[in-house]
PDB file of N, CA and C in Angstrom:
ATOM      1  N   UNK A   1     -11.147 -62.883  -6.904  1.00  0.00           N
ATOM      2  CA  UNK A   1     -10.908 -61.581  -6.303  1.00  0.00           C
ATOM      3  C   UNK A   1     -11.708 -60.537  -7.069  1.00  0.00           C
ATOM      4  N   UNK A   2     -12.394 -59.353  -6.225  1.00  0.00           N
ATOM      5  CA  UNK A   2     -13.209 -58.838  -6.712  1.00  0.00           C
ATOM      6  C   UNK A   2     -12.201 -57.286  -7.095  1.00  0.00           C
ATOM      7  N   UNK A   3     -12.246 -56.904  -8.435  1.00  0.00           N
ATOM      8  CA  UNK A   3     -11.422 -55.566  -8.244  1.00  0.00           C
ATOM      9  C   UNK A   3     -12.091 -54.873  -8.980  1.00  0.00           C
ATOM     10  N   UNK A   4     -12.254 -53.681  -8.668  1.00  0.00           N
ATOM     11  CA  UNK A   4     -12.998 -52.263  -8.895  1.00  0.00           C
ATOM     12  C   UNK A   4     -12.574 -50.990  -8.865  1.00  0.00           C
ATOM     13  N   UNK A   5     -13.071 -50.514  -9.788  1.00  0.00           N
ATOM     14  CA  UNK A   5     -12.702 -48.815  -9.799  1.00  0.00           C
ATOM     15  C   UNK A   5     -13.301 -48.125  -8.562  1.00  0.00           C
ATOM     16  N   UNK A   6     -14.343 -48.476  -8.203  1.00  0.00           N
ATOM     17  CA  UNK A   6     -15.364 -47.871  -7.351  1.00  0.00           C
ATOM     18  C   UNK A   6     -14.611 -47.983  -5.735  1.00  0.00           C
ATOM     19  N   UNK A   7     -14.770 -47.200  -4.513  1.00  0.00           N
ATOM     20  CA  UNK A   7     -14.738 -47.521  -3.619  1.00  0.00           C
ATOM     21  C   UNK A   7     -15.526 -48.478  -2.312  1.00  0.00           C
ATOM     22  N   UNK A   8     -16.280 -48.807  -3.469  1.00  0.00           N
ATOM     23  CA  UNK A   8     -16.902 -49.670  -2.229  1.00  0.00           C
ATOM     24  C   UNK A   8     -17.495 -50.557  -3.406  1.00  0.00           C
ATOM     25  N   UNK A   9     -18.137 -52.006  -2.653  1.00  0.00           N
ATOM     26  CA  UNK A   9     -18.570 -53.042  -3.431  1.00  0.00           C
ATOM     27  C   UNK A   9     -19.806 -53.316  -2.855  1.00  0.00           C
ATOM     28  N   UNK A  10     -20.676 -53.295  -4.150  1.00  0.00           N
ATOM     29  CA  UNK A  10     -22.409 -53.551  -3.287  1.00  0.00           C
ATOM     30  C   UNK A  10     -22.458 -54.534  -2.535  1.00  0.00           C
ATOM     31  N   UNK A  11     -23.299 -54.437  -1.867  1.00  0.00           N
ATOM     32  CA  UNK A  11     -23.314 -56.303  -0.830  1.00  0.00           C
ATOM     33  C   UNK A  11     -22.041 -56.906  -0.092  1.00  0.00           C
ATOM     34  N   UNK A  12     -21.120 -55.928  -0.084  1.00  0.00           N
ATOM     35  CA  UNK A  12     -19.853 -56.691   0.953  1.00  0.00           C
ATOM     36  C   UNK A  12     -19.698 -54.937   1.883  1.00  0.00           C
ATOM     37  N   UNK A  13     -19.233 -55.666   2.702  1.00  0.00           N
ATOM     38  CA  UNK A  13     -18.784 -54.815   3.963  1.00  0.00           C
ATOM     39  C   UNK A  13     -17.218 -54.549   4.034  1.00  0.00           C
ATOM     40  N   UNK A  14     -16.074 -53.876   3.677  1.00  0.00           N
ATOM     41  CA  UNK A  14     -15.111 -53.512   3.476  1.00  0.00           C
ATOM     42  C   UNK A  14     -14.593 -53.638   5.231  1.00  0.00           C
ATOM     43  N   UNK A  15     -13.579 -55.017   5.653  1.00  0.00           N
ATOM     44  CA  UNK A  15     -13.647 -54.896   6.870  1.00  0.00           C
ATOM     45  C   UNK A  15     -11.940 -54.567   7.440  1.00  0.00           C
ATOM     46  N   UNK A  16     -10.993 -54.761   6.221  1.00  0.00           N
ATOM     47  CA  UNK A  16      -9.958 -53.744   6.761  1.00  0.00           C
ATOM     48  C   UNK A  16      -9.403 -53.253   5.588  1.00  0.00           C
ATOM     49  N   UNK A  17      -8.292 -52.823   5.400  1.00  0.00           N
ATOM     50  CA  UNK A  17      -7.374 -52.089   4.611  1.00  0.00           C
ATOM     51  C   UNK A  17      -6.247 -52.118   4.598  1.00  0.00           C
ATOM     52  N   UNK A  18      -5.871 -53.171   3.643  1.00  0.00           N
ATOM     53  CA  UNK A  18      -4.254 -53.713   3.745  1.00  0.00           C
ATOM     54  C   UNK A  18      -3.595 -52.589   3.239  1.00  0.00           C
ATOM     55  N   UNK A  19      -4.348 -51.569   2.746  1.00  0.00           N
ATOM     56  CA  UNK A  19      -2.590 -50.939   1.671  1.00  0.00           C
ATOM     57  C   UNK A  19      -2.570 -50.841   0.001  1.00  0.00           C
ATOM     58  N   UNK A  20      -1.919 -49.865  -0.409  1.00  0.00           N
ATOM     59  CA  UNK A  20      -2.197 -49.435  -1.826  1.00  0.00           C
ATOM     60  C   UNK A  20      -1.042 -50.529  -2.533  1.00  0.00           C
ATOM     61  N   UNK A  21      -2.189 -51.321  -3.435  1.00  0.00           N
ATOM     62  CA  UNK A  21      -0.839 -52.175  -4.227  1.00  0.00           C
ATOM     63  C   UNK A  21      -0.649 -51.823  -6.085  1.00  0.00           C
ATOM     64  N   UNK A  22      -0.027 -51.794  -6.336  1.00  0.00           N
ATOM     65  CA  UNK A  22       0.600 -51.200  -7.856  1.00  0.00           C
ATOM     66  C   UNK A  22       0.853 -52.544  -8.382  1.00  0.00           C
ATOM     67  N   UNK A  23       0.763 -52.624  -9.894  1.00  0.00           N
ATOM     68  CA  UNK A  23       1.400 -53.766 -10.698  1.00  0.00           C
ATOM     69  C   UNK A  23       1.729 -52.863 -12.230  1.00  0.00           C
ATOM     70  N   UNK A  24       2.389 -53.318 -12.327  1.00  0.00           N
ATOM     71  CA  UNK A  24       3.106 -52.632 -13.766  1.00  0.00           C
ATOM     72  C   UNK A  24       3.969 -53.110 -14.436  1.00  0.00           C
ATOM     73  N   UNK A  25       3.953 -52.867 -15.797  1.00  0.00           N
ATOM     74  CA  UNK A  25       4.036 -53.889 -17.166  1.00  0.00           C
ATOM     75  C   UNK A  25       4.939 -52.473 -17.789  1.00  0.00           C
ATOM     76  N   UNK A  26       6.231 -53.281 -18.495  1.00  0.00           N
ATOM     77  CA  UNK A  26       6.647 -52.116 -19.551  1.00  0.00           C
ATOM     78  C   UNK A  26       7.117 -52.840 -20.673  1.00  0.00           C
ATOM     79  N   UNK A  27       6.421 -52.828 -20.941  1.00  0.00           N
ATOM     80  CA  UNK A  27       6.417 -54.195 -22.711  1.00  0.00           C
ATOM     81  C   UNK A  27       7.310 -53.195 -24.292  1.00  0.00           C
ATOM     82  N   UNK A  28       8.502 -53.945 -24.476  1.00  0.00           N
ATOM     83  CA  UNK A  28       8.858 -53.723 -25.774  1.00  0.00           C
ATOM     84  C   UNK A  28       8.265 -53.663 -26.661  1.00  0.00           C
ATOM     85  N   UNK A  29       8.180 -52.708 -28.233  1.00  0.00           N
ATOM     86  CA  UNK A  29       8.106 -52.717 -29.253  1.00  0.00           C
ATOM     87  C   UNK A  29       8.729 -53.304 -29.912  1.00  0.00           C
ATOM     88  N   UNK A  30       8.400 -54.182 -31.625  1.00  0.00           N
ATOM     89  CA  UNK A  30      10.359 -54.263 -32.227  1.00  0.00           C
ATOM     90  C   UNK A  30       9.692 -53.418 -33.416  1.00  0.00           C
ATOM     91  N   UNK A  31      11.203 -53.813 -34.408  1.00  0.00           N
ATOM     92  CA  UNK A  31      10.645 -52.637 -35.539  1.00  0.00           C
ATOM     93  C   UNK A  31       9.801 -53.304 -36.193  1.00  0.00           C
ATOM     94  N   UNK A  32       9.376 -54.549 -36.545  1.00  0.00           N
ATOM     95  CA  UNK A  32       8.613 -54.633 -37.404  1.00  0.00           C
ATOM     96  C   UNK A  32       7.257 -54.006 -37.179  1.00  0.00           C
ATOM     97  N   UNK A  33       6.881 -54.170 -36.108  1.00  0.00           N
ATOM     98  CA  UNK A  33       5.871 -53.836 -35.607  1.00  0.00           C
ATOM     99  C   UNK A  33       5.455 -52.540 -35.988  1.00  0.00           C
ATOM    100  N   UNK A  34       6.936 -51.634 -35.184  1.00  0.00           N
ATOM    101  CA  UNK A  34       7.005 -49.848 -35.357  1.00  0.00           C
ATOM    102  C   UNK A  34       6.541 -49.661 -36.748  1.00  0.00           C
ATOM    103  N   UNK A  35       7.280 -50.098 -37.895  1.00  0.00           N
ATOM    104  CA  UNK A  35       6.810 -50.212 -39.431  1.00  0.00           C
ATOM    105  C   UNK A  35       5.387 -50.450 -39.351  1.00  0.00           C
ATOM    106  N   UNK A  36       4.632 -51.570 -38.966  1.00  0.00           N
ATOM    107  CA  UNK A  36       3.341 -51.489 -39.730  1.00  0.00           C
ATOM    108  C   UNK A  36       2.153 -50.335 -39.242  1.00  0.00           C
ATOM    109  N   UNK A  37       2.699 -50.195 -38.018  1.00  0.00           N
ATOM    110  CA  UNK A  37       2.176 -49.532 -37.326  1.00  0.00           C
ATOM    111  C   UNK A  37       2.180 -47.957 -38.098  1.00  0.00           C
ATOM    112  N   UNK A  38       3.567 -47.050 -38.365  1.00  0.00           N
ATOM    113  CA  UNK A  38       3.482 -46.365 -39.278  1.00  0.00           C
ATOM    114  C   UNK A  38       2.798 -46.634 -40.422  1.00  0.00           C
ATOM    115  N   UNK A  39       2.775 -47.733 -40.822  1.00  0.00           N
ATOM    116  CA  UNK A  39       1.905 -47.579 -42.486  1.00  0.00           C
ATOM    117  C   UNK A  39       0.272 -47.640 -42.017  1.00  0.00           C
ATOM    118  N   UNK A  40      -0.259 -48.232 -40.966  1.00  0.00           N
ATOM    119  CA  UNK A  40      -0.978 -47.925 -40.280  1.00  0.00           C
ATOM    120  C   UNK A  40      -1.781 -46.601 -40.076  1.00  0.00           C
ATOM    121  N   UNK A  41      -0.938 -45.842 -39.552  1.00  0.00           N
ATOM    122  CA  UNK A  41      -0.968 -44.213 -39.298  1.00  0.00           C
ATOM    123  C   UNK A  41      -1.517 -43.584 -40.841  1.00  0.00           C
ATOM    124  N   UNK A  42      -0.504 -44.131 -41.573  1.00  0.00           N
ATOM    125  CA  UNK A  42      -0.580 -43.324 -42.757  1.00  0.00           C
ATOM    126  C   UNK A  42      -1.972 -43.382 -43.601  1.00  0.00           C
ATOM    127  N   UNK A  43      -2.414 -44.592 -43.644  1.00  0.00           N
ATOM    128  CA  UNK A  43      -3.326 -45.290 -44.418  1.00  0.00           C
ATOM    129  C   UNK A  43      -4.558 -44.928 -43.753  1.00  0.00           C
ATOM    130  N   UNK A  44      -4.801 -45.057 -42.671  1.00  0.00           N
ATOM    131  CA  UNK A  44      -5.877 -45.571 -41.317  1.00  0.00           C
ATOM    132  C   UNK A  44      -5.943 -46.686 -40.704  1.00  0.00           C
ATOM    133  N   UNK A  45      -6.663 -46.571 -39.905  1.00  0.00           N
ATOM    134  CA  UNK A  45      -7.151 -48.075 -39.237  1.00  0.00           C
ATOM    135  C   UNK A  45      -6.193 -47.939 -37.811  1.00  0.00           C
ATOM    136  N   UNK A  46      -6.797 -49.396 -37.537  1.00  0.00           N
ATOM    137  CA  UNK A  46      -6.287 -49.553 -36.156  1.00  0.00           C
ATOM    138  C   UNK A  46      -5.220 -50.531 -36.386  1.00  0.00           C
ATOM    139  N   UNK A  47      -4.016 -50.408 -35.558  1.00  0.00           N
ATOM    140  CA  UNK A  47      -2.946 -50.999 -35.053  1.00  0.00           C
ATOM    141  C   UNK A  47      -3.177 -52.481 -34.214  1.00  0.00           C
ATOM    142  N   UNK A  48      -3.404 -53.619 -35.055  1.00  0.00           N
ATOM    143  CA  UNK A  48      -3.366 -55.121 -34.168  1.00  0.00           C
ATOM    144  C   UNK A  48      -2.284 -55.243 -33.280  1.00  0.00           C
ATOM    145  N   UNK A  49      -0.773 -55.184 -33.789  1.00  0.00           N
ATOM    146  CA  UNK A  49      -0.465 -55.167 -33.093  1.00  0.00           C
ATOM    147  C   UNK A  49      -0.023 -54.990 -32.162  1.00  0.00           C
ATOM    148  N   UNK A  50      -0.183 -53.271 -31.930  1.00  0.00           N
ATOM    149  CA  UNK A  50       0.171 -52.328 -30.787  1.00  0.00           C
ATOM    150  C   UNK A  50      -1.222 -52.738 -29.836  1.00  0.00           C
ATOM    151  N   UNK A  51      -2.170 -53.197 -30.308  1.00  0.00           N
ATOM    152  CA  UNK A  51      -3.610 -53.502 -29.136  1.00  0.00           C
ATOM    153  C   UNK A  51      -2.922 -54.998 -28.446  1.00  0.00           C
ATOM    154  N   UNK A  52      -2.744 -55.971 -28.915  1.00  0.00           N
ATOM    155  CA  UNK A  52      -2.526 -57.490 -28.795  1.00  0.00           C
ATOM    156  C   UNK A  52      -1.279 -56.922 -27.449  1.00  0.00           C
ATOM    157  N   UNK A  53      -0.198 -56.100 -27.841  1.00  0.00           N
ATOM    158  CA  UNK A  53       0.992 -55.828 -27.048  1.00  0.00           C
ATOM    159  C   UNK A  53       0.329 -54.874 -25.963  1.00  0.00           C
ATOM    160  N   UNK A  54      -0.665 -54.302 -25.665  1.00  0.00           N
ATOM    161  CA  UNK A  54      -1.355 -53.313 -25.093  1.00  0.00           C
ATOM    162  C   UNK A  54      -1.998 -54.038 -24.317  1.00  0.00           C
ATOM    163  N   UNK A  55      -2.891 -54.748 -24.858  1.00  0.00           N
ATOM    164  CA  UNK A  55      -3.310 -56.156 -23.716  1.00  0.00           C
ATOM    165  C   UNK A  55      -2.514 -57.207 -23.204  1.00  0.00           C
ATOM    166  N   UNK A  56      -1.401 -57.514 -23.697  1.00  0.00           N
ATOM    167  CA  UNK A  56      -0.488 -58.044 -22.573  1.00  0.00           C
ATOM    168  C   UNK A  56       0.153 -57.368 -22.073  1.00  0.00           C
ATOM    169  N   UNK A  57       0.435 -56.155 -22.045  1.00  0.00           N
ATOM    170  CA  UNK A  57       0.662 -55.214 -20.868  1.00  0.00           C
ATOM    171  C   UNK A  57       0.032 -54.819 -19.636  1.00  0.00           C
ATOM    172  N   UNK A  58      -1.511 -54.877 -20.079  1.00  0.00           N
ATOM    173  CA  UNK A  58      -2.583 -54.779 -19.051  1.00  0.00           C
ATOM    174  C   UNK A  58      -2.998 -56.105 -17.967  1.00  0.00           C
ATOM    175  N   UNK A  59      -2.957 -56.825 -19.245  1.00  0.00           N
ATOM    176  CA  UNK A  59      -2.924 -58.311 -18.096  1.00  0.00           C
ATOM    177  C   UNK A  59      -1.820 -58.729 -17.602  1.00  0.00           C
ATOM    178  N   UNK A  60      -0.631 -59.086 -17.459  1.00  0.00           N
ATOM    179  CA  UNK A  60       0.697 -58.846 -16.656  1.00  0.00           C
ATOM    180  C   UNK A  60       0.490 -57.540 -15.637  1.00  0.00           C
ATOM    181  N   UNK A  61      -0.210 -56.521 -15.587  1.00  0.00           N
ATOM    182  CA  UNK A  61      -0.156 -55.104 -14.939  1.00  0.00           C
ATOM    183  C   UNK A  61      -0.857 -56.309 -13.655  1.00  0.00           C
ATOM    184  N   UNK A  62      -2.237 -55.997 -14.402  1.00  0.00           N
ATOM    185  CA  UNK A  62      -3.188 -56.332 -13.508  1.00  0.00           C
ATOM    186  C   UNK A  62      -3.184 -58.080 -12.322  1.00  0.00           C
ATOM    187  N   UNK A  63      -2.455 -58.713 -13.025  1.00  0.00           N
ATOM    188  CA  UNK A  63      -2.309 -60.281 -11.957  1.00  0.00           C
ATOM    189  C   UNK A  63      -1.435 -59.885 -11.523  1.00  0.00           C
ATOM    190  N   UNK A  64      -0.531 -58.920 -11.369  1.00  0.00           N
ATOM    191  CA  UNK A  64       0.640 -58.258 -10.810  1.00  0.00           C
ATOM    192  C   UNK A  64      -0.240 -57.693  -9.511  1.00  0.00           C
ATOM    193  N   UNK A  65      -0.903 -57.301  -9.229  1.00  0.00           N
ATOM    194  CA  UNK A  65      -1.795 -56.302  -9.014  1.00  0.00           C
ATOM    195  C   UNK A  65      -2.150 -57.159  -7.908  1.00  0.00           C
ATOM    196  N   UNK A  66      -2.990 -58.244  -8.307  1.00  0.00           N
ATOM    197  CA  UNK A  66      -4.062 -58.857  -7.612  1.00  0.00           C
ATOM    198  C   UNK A  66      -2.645 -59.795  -6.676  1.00  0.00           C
ATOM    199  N   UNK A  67      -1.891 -60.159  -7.478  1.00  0.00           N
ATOM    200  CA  UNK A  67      -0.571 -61.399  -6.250  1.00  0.00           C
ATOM    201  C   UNK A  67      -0.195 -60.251  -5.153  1.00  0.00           C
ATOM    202  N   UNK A  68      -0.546 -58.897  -5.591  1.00  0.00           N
ATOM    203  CA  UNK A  68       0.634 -58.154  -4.291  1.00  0.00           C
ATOM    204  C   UNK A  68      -0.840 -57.808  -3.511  1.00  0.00           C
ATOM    205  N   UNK A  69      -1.581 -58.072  -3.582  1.00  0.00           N
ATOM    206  CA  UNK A  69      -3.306 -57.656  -2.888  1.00  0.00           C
ATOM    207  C   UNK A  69      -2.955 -59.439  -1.856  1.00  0.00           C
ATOM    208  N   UNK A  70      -3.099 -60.684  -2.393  1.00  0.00           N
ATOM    209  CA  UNK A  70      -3.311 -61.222  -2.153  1.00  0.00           C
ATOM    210  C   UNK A  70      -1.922 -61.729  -0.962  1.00  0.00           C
ATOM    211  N   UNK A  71      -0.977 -61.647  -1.380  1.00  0.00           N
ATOM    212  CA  UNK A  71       0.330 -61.228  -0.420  1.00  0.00           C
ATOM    213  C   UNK A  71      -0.112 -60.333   1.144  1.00  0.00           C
ATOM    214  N   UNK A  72      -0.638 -59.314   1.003  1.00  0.00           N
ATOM    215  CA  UNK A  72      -1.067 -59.101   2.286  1.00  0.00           C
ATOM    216  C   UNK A  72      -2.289 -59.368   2.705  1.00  0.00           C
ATOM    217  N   UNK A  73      -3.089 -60.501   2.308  1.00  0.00           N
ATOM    218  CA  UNK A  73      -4.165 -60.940   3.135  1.00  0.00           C
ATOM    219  C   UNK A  73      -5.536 -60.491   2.161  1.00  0.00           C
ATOM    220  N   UNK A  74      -5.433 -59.837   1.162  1.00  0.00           N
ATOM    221  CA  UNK A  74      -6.744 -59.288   0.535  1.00  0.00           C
ATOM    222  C   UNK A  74      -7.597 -60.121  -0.159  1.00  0.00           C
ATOM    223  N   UNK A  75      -8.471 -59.900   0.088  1.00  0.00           N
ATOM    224  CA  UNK A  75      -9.710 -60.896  -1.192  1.00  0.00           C
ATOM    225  C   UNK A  75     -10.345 -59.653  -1.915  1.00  0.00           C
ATOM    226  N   UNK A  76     -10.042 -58.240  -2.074  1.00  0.00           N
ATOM    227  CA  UNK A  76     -10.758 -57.635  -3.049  1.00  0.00           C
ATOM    228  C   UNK A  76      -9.654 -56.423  -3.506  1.00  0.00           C
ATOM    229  N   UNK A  77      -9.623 -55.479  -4.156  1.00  0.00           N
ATOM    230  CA  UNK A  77      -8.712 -54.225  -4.557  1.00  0.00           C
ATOM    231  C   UNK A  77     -10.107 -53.285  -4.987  1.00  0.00           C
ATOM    232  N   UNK A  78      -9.997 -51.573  -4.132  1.00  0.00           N
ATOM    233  CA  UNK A  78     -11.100 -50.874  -4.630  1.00  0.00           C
ATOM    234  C   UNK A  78      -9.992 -50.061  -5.324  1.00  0.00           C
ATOM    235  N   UNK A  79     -11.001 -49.102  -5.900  1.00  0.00           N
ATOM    236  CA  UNK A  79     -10.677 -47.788  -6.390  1.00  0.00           C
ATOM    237  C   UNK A  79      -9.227 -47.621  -6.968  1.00  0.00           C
ATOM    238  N   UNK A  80      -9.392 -48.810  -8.619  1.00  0.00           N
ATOM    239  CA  UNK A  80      -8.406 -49.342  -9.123  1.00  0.00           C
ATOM    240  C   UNK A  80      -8.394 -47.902 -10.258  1.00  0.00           C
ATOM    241  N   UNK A  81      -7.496 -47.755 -10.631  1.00  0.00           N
ATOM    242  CA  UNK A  81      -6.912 -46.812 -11.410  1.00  0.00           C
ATOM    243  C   UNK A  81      -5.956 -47.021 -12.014  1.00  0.00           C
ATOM    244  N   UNK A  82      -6.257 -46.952 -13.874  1.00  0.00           N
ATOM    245  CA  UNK A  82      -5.175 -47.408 -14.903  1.00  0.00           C
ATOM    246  C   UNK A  82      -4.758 -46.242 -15.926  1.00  0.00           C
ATOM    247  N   UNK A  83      -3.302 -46.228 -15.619  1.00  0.00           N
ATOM    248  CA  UNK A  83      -2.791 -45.482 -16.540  1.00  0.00           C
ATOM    249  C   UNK A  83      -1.594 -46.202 -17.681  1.00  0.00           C
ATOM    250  N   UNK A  84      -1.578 -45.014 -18.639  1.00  0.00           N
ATOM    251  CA  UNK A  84      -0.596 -45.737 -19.737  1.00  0.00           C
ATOM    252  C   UNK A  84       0.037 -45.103 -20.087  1.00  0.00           C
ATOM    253  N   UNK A  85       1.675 -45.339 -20.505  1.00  0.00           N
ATOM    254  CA  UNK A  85       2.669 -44.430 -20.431  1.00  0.00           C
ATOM    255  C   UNK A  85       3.267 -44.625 -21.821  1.00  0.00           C
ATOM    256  N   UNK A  86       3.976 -44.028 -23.051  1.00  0.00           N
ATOM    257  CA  UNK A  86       5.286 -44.060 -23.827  1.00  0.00           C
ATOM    258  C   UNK A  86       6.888 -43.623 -22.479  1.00  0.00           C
ATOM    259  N   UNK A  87       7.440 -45.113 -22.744  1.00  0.00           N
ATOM    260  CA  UNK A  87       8.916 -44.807 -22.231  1.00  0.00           C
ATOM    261  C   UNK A  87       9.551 -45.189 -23.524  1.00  0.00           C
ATOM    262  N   UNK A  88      10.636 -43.743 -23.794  1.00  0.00           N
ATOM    263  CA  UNK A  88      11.647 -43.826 -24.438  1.00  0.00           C
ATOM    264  C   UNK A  88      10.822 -43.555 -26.053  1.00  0.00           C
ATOM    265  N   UNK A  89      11.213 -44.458 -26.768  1.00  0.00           N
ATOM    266  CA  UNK A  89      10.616 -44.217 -28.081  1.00  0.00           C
ATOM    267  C   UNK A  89       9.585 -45.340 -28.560  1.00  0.00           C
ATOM    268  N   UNK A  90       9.924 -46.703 -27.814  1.00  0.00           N
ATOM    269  CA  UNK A  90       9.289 -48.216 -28.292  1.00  0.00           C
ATOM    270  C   UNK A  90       8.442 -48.894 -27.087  1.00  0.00           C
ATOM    271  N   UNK A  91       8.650 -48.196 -26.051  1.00  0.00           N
ATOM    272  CA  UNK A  91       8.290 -49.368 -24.662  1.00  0.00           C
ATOM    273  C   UNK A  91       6.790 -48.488 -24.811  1.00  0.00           C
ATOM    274  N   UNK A  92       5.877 -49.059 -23.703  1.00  0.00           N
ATOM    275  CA  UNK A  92       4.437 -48.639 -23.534  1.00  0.00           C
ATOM    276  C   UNK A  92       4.550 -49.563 -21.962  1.00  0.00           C
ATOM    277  N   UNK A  93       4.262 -48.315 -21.087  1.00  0.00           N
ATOM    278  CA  UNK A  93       3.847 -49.092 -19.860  1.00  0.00           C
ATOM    279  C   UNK A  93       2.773 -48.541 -19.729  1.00  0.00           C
ATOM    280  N   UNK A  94       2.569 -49.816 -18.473  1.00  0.00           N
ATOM    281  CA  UNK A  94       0.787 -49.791 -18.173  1.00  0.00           C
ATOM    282  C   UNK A  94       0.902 -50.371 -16.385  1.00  0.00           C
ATOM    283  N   UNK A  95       0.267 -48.955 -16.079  1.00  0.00           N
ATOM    284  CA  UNK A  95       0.348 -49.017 -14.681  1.00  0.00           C
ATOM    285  C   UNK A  95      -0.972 -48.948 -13.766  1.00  0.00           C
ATOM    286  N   UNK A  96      -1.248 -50.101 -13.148  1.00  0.00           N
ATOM    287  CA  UNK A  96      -2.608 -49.978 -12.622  1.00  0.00           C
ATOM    288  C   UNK A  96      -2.127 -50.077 -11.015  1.00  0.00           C
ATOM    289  N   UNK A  97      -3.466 -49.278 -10.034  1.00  0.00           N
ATOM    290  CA  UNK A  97      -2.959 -49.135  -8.722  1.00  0.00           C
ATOM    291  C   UNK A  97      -4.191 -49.051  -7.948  1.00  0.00           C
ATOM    292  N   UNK A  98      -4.467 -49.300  -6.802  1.00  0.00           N
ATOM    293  CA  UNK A  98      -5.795 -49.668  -5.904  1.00  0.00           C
ATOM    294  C   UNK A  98      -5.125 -49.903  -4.852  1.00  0.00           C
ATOM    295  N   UNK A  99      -6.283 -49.705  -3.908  1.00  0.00           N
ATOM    296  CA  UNK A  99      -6.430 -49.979  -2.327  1.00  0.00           C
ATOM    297  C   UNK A  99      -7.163 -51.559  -2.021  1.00  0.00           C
ATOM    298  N   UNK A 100      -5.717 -52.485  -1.777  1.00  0.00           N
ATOM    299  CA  UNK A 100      -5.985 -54.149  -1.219  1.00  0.00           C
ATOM    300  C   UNK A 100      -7.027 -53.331   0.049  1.00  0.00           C
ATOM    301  N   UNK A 101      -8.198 -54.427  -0.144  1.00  0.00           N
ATOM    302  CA  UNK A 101      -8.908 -54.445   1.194  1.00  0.00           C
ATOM    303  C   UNK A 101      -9.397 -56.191   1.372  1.00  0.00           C
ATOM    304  N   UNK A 102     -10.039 -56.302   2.413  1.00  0.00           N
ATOM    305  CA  UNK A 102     -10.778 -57.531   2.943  1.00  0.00           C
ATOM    306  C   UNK A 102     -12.174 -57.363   2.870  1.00  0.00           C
ATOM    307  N   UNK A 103     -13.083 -57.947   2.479  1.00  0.00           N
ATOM    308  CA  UNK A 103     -14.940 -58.183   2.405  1.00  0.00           C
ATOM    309  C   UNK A 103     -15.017 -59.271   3.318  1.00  0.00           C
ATOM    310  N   UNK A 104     -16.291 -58.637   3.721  1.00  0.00           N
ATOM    311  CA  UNK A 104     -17.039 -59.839   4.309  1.00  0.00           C
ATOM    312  C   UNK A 104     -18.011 -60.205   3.059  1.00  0.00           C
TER     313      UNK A 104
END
């Protein structure tokens, strides 16, 4: 399945329009994590494991994404759009959303 930010895909012909499909991920923190992550902050550098938990948020978002595209008949998703949220104090969601279409 072809998915894109863009509205249209070079070399295919966009021949209907199933419908806007959403997939979304809201992945726990625990404390250990919260801890290194603060000493993190403090020190510098980047956070492993807030990225590692950040990318399985995105990939759960996104095959979320593509099963509800493929549910109504789609072989592609345009004009995909990802956002990322703090819920509460520990969660991090990640919400991606596009227009299921059909290519020739």
């Amino acid at each position: 399945m072809i998915v894109t930010t863009t509205n249209t895909i070079e070399g295919h012909a966009i021949t209907a329009y199933k419908g806007v499909v959403v997939g979304e991920a809201i992945m726990g923190a625990n404390i250990v994590r919260d801890l290194f992550a603060q000493v993190t902050d403090i020190v510098g550098g980047r956070s492993g494991a807030y990225e590692r938990k950040l990318q399985d948020a995105r990939d759960v978002a996104f095959k979320e994404l593509e099963q509800r595209a493929v549910n109504l008949g789609a072989n592609a998703i345009v004009g995909v759009d990802l956002d990322y949220e703090v819920v509460g104090n520990s969660m991090l969601m990640v919400s991606v959303s596009g227009t299921a279409v059909v290519i020739a």
